[in-house]
Protein backbone atom coordinates (compact mmCIF):
# COMPACT_ATOMS: atom_id res chain seq x y z
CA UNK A 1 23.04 9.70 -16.31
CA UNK A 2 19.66 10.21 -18.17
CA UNK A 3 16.48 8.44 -17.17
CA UNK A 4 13.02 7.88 -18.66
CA UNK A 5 10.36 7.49 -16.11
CA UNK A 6 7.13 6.36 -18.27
CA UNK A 7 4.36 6.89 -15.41
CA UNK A 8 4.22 9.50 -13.11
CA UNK A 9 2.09 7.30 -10.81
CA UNK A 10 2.94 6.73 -6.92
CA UNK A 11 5.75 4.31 -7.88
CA UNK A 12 6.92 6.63 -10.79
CA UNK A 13 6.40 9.75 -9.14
CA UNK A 14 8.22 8.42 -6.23
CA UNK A 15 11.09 7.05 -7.67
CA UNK A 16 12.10 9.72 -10.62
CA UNK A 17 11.91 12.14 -7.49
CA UNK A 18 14.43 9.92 -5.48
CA UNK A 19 16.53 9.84 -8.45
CA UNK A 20 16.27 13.32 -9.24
CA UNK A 21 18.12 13.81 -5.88
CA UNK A 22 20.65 11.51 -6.43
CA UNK A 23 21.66 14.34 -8.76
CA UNK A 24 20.38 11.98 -12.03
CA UNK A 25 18.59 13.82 -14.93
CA UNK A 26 15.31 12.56 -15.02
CA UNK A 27 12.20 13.06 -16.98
CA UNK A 28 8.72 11.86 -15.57
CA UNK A 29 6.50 10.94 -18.78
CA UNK A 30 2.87 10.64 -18.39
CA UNK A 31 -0.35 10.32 -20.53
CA UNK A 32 -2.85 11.57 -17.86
CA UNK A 33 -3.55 15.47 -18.43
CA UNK A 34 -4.64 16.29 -15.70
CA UNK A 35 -2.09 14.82 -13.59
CA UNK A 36 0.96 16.44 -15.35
CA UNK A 37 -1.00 20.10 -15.04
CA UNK A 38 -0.96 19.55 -11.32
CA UNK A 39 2.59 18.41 -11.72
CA UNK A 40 3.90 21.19 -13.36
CA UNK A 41 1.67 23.72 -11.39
CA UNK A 42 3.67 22.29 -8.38
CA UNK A 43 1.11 20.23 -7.09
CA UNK A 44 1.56 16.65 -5.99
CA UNK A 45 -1.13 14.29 -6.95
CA UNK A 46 -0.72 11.65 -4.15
CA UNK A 47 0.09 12.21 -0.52
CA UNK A 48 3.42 10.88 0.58
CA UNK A 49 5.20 12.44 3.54
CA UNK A 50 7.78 14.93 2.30
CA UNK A 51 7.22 14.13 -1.74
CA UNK A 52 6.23 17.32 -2.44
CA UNK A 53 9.43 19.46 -0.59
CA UNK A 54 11.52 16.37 -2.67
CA UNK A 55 9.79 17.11 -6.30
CA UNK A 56 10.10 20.99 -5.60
CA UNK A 57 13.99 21.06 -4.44
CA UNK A 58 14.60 18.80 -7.33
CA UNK A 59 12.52 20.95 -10.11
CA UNK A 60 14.26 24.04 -8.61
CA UNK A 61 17.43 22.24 -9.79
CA UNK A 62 16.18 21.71 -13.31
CA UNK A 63 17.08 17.96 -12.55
CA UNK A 64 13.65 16.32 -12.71
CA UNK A 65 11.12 17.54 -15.37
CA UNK A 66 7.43 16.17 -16.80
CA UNK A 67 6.23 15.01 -19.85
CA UNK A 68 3.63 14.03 -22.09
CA UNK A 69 5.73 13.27 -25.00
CA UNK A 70 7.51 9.62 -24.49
CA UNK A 71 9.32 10.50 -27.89
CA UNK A 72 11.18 13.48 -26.54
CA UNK A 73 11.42 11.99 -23.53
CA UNK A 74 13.70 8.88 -24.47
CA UNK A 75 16.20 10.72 -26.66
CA UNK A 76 19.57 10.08 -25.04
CA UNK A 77 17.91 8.20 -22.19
CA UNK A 78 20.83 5.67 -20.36
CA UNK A 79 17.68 3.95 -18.52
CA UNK A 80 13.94 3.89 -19.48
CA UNK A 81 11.82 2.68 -16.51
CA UNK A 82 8.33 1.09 -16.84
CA UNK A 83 6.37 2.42 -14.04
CA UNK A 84 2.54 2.18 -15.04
CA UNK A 85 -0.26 0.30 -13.38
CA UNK A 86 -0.65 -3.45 -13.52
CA UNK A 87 -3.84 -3.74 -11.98
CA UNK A 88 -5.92 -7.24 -11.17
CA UNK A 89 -7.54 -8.08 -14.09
CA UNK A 90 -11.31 -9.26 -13.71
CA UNK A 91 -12.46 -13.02 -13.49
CA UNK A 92 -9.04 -14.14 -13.21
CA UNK A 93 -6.87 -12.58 -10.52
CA UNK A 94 -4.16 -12.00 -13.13
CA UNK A 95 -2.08 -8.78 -13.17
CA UNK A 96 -3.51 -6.66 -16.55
CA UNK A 97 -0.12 -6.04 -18.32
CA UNK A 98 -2.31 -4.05 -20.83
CA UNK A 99 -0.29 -0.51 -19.73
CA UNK A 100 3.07 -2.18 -20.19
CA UNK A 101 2.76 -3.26 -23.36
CA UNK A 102 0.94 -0.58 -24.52
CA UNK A 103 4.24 1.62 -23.15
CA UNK A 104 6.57 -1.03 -24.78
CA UNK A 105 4.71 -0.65 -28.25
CA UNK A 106 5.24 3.34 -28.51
CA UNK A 107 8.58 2.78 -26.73
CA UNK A 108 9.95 0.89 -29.43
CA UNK A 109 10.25 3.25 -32.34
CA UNK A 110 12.45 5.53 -30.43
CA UNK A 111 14.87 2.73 -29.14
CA UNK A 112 18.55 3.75 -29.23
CA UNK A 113 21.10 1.67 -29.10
CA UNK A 114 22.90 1.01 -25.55
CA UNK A 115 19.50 1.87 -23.52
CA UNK A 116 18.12 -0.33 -20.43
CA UNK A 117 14.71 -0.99 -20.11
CA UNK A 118 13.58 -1.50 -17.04
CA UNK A 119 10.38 -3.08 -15.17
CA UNK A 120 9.94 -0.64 -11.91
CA UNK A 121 5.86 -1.67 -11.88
CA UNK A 122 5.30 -5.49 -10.20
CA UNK A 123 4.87 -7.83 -13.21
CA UNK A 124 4.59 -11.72 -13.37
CA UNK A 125 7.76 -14.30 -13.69
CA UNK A 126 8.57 -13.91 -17.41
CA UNK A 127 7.23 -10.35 -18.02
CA UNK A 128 10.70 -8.90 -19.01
CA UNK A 129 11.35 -12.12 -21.29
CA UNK A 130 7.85 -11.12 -22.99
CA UNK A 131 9.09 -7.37 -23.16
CA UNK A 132 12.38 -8.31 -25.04
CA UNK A 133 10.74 -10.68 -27.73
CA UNK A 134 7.99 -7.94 -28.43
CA UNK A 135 10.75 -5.38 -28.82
CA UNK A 136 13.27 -7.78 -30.41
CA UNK A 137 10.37 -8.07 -33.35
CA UNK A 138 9.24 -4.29 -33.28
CA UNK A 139 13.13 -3.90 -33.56
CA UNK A 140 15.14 -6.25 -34.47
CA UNK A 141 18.42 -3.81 -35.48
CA UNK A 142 18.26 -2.16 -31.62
CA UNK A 143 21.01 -2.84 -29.28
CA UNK A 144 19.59 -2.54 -25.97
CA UNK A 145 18.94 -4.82 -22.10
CA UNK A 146 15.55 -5.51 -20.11
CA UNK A 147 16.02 -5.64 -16.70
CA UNK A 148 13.88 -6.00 -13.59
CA UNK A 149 13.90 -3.71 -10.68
CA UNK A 150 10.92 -4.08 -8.40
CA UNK A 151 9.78 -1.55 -5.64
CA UNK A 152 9.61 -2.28 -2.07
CA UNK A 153 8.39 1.20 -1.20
CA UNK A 154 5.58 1.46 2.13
CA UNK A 155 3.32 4.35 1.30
CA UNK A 156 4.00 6.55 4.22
CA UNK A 157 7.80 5.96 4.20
CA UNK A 158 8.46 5.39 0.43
CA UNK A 159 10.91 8.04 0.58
CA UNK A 160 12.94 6.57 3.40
CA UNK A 161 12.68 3.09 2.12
CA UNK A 162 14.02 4.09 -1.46
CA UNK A 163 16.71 6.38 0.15
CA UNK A 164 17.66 3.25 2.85
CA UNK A 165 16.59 0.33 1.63
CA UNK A 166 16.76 -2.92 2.84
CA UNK A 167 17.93 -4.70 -0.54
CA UNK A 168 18.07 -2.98 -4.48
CA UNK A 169 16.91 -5.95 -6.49
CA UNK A 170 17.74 -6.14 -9.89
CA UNK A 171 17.25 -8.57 -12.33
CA UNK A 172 19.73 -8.93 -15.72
CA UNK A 173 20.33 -11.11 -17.92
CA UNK A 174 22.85 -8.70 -19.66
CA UNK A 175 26.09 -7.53 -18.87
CA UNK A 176 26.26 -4.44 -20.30
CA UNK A 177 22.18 -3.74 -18.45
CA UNK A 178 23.95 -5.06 -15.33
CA UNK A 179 26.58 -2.57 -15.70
CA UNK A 180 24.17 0.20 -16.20
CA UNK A 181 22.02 -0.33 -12.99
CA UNK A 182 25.01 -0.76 -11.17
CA UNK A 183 25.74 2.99 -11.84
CA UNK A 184 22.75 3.80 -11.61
CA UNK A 185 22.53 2.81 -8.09
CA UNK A 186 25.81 3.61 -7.01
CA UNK A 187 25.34 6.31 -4.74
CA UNK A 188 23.17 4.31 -2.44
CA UNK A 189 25.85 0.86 -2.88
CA UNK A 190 28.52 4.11 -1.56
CA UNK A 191 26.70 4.39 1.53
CA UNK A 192 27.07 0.45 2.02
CA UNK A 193 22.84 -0.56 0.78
CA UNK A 194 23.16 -3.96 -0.70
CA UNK A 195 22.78 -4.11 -4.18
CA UNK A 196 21.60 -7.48 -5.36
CA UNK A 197 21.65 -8.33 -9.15
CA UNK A 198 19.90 -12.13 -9.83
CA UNK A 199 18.18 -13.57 -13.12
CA UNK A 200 15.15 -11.50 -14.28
CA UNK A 201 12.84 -14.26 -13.34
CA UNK A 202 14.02 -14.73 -9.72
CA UNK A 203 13.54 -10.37 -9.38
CA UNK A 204 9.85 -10.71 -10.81
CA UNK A 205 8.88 -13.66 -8.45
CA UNK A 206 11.00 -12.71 -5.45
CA UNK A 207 8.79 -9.34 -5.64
CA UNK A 208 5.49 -11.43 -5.42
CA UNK A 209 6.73 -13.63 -2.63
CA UNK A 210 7.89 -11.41 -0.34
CA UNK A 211 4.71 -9.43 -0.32
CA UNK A 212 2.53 -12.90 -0.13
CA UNK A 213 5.03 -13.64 2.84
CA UNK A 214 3.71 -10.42 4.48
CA UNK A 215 0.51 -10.72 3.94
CA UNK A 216 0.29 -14.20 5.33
CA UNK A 217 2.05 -12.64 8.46
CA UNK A 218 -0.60 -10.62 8.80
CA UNK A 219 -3.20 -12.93 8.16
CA UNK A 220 -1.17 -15.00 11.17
CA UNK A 221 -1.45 -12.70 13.61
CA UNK A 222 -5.43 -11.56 13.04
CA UNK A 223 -6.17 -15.29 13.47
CA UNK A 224 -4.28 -15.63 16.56
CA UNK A 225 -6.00 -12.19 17.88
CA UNK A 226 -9.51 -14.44 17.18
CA UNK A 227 -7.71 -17.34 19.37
CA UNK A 228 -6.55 -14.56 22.10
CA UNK A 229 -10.34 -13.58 22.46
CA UNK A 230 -11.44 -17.29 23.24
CA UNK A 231 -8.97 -18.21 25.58
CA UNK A 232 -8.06 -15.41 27.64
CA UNK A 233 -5.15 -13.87 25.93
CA UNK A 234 -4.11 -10.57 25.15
CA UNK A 235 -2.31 -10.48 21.04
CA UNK A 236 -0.50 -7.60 22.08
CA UNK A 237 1.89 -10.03 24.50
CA UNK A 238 1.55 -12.83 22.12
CA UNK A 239 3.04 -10.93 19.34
CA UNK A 240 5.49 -9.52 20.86
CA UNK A 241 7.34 -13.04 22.32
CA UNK A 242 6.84 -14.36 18.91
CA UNK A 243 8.40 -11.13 17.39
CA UNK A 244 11.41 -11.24 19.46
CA UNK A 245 12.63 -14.33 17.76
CA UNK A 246 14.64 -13.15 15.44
CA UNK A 247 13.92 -15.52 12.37
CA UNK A 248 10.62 -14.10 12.76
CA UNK A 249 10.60 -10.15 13.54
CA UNK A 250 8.18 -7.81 15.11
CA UNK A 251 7.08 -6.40 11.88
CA UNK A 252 3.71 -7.09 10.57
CA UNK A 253 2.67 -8.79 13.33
CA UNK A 254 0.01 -6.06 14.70
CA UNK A 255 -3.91 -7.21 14.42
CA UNK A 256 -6.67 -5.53 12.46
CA UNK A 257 -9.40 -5.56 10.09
CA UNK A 258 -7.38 -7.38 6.97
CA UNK A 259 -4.90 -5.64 4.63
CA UNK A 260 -5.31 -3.62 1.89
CA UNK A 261 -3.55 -1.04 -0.44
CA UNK A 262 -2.53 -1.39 -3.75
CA UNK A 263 0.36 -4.33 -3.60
CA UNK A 264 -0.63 -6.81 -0.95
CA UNK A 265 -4.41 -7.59 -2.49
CA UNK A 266 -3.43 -8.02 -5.85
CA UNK A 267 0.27 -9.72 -5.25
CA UNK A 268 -1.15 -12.41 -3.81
CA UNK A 269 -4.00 -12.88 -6.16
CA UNK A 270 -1.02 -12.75 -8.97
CA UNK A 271 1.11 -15.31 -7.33
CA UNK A 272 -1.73 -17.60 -6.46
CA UNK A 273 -2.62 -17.33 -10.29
CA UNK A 274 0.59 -17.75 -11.70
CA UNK A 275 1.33 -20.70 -8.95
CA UNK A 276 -1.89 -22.42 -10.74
CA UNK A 277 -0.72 -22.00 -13.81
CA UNK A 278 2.65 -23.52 -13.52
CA UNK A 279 1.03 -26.72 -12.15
CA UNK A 280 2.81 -25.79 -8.72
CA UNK A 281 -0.12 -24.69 -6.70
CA UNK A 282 0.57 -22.60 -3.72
CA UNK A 283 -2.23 -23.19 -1.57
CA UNK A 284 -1.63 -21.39 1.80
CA UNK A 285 -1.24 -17.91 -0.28
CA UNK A 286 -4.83 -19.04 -1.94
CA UNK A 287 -5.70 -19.80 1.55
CA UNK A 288 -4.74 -15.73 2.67
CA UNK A 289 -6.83 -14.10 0.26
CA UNK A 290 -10.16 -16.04 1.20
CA UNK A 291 -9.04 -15.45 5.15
CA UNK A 292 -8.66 -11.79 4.40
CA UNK A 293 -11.40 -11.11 2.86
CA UNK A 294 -13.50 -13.36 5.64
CA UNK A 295 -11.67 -11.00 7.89
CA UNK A 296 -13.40 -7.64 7.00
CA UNK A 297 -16.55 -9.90 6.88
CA UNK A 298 -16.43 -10.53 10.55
CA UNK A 299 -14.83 -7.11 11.65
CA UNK A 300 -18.41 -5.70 10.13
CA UNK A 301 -20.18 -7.84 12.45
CA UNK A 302 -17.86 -7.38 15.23
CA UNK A 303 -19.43 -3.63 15.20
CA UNK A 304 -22.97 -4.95 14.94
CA UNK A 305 -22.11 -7.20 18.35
CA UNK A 306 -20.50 -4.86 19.85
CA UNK A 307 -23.56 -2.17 19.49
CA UNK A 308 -25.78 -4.74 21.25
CA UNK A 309 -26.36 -6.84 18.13
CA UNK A 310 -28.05 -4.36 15.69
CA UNK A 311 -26.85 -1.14 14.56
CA UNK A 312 -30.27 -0.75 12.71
CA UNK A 313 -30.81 3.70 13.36
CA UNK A 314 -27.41 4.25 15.29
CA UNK A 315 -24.80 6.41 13.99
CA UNK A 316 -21.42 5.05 13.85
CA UNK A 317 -18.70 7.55 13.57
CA UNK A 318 -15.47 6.13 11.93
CA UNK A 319 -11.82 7.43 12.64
CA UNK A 320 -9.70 6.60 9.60
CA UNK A 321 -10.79 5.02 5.92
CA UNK A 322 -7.26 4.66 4.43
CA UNK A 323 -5.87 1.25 4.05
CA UNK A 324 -3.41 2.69 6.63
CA UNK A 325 -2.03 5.43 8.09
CA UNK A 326 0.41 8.72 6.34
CA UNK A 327 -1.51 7.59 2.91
CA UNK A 328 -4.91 9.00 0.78
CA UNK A 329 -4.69 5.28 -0.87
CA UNK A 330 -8.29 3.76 -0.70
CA UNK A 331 -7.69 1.08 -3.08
CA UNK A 332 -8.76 -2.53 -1.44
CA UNK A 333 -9.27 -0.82 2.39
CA UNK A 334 -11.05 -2.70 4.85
CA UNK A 335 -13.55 0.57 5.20
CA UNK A 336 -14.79 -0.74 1.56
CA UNK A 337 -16.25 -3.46 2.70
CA UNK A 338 -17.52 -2.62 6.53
CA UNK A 339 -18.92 0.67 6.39
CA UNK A 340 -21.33 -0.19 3.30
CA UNK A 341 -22.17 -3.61 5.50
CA UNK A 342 -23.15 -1.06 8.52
CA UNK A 343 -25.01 0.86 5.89
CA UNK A 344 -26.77 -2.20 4.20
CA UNK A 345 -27.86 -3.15 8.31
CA UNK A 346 -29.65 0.36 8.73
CA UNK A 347 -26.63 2.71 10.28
CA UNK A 348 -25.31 5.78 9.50
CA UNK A 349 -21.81 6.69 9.20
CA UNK A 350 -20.13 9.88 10.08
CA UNK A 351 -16.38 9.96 9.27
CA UNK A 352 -13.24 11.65 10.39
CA UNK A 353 -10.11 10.89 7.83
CA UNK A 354 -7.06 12.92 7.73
CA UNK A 355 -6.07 12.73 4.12
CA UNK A 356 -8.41 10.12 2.50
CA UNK A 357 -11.51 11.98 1.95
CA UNK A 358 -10.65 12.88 -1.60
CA UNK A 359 -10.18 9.31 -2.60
CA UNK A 360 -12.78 8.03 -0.23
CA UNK A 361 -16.28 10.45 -0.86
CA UNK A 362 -17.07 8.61 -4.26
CA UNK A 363 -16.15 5.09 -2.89
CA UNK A 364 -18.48 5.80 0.03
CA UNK A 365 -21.68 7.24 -0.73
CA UNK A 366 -24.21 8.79 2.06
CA UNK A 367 -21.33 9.09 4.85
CA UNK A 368 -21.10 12.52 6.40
CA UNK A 369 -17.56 13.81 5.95
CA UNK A 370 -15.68 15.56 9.26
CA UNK A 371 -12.40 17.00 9.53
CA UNK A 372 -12.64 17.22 13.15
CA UNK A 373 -12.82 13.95 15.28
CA UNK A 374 -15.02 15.72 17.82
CA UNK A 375 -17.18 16.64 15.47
CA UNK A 376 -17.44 13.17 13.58
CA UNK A 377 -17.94 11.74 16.98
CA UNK A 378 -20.76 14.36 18.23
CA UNK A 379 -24.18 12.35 19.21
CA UNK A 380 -22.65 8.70 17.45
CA UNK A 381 -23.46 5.86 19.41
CA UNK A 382 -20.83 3.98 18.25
CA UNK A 383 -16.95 5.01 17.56
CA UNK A 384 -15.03 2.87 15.44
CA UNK A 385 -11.18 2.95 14.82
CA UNK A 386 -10.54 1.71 11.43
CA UNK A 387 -6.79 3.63 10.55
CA UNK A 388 -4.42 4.73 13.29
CA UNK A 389 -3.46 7.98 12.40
CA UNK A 390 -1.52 9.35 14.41
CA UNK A 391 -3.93 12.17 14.95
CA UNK A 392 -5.84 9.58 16.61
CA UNK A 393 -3.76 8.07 19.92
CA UNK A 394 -3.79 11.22 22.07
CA UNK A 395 -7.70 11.80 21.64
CA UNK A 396 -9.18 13.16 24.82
CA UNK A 397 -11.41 9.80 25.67
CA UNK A 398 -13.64 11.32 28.12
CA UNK A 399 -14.03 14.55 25.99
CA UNK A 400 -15.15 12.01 23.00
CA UNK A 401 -17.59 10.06 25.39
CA UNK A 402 -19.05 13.46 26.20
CA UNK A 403 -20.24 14.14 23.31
CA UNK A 404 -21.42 10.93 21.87
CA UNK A 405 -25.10 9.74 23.06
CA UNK A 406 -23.59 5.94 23.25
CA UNK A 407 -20.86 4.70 25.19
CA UNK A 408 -19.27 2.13 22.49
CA UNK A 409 -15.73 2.26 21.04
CA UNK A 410 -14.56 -0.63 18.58
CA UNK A 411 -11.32 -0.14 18.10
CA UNK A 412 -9.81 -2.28 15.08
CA UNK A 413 -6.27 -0.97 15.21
CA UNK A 414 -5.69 -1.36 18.83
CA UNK A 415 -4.95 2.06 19.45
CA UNK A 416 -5.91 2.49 22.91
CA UNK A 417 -5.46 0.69 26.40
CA UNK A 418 -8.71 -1.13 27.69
CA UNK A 419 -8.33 0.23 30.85
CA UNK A 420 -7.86 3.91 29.89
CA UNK A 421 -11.10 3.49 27.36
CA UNK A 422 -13.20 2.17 30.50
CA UNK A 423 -12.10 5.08 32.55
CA UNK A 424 -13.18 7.01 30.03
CA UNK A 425 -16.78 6.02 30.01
CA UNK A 426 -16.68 3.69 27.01
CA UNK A 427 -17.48 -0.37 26.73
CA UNK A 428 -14.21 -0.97 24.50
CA UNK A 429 -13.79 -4.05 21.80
CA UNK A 430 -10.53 -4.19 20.52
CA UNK A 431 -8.89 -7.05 18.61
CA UNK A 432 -7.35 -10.03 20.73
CA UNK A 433 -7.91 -8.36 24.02
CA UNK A 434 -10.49 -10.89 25.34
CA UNK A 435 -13.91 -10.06 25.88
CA UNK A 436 -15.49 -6.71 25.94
CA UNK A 437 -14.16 -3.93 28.74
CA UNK A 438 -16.51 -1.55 29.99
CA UNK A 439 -16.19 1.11 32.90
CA UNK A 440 -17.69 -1.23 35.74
CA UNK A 441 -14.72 -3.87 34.82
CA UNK A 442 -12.18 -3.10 37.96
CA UNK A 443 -10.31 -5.89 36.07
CA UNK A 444 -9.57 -4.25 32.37
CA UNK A 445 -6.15 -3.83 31.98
């Protein structure tokens, strides 16, 4: 089988490489120059765990190639993916369909008969109905399906979760495009990884909800970390007696400074838009985006408490900028909006970031740029955990309070015990632990 991947981006990328080692002939098309020199240099342009050793075993092969040409590409293709960004568009909180149709408008001319076109990017409820009138009038004598196949890929385990996933959704109208995916997919239904083929609509929405599910999960649990503090609780036990109910899970259910990334930010703001639209108004996902965005508000000003109430002339060195952890992806992270807040009230950051830099230096100007945690750390009087890399948890705490001039750790993430921070030297804030912790606390636990 032959596939068409039109956008080499982290979904793309991703997924033609997965493919590729299915033992599928694949072809990566992209218009971005620079990216597909890196590409065929051998470079990855994103950081995902193990993508790299995946894309190189698999170009070794001669199974997965890149392109610029989407004419070349498509000849003989059994399945031509859509992969390419569908941002948030301004003033509206719609997803900008702008690169699909632009990739369904140069698609068209090379259309052979028998090919499935498929949605891998997230698009709104009726995006694939949209895609087959525009190609039904670009070409009305083509024989071909639209289908929907949405990603539910984590950055940091996207190769896992496309080699095991929990579900393969797949939307058809067609039986023929049905037929087709079902192929396609086969050597993961083999290994017993449910393959679930529904109506195009229900795939495009059912992508949307279930992130807007997870996001309001997360959203929960930072508000009941906020109750935790006022009433003598610690999160950590809370959510893990409601996570072992099973209707509910432990998943997603760990506190912090709001969510990010590139799926959960602009999902909801789809949904919430489309919801509107319909006349079918879904106001507790409309009621998650202003809470998140509240949330990395307050985080900001949880630093400013805990450095007395002013961080006016201190230096706060930051552990972590990525939305989360085993990822370079900046896009919507909660450092976006607290370290400039710290800047605007007169302090000056110092950060430590395994892989984000790249992404991060022009999103955050005047911050000093470590690779070493030590170093980041050296003379701060404040330390704040914003990402919990892994890097991170076995820190030497005393050897960090050494070298600072101030004694105050904020950790967002939750990354290490009270008690062990205290010994350490350090008044620790974390997030639902109660009240502030410091060294002359016999209580902190």
């Amino acid at each position: 089988m032959k596939i068409c991947m039109i956008g080499a981006g982290y979904v793309g990328l991703v997924s033609a490489a997965c493919f590729s080692d299915f033992g599928w002939n694949v072809v990566c098309v992209d218009k971005d120059e620079g990216r597909l020199a890196q590409l065929h240099r051998g470079e990855i342009p994103i950081y995902e765990p193990g993508l790299d050793d995946l894309v190189a075993r698999n170009v070794a092969a001669g199974r997965i190639q890149f392109s610029g040409s989407l004419a070349e590409s498509v000849q003989d293709a059994d399945v031509v993916f859509l992969a390419v960004g569908t941002p948030v568009r301004r003033g509206d909180g719609y997803a900008d369909l702008t690169f699909v149709f632009e990739a369904v408008e140069e698609l068209a001319p090379h259309l052979r008969d028998g090919v499935v076109i498929t949605t891998k990017s997230t698009v709104p409820v009726g995006t694939g109905r949209e895609i087959e009138r525009r190609l039904k009038a670009l070409r009305p004598d083509a024989d071909f399906a639209v289908c929907s196949n949405p990603e539910f890929l984590r950055e940091g385990s996207a190769i896992r979760d496309f080699t095991h996933p929990d579900r393969v959704l797949v939307g058809c109208d067609n039986g023929r495009g049905r037929d087709v995916m079902a192929r396609l997919y086969e050597p993961l239904s083999l290994r017993n990884a449910p393959i679930m083929f529904v109506s195009r609509e229900s795939a495009e929405l059912a992508k949307y909800a279930a992130n807007s599910f997870l996001a309001m999960k997360i959203t929960f649990i930072n508000e009941i970390a906020d109750l935790c503090e006022e009433v003598g609780a610690d999160v950590s036990e809370v959510a893990t007696a409601v996570g072992a109910d099973g209707r509910i899970g432990p998943k997603f259910l760990n506190p912090g400074p709001g969510y990010g990334g590139s799926c959960f930010p602009k999902d909801v703001s789809a949904l919430a838009r489309t919801a509107r639209e319909a006349k079918a108004p879904i106001t507790l996902v409309e009621q998650v985006e202003k809470v998140n965005m509240e949330r990395k508000i307050a985080m900001g000003a949880r630093v400013e408490r805990a450095a007395g109430g002013s961080v006016q002339g201190k230096t706060v060195a930051v552990l972590g900028v990525t939305f989360k952890p085993n990822t370079d992806d900046m896009r919507d992270a909660p450092s976006l909006v607290i370290l400039p807040m710290l800047q605007s009230r007169g302090a000056k950051i110092r950060a430590c970031d395994p892989q984000g830099r790249t992404q991060a230096e022009p999103l955050l100007p005047d911050v000093e740029w470590y690779v070493d945690p030590m170093e980041a750390a050296r003379d701060a009087d404040v330390l704040l955990v914003l990402t919990e890399w892994n890097e991170f948890r076995a820190l030497d705490l005393k050897k960090l309070r050494s070298v600072m001039n101030g004694d105050v750790l904020v950790d967002l993430r939750n990354v290490y015990a009270p008690k062990l921070a205290a010994e350490a030297g350090f008044t620790y804030m974390g997030v639902g632990r109660g009240q502030t912790t410091s060294c002359v606390d016999d209580n902190a636990t």
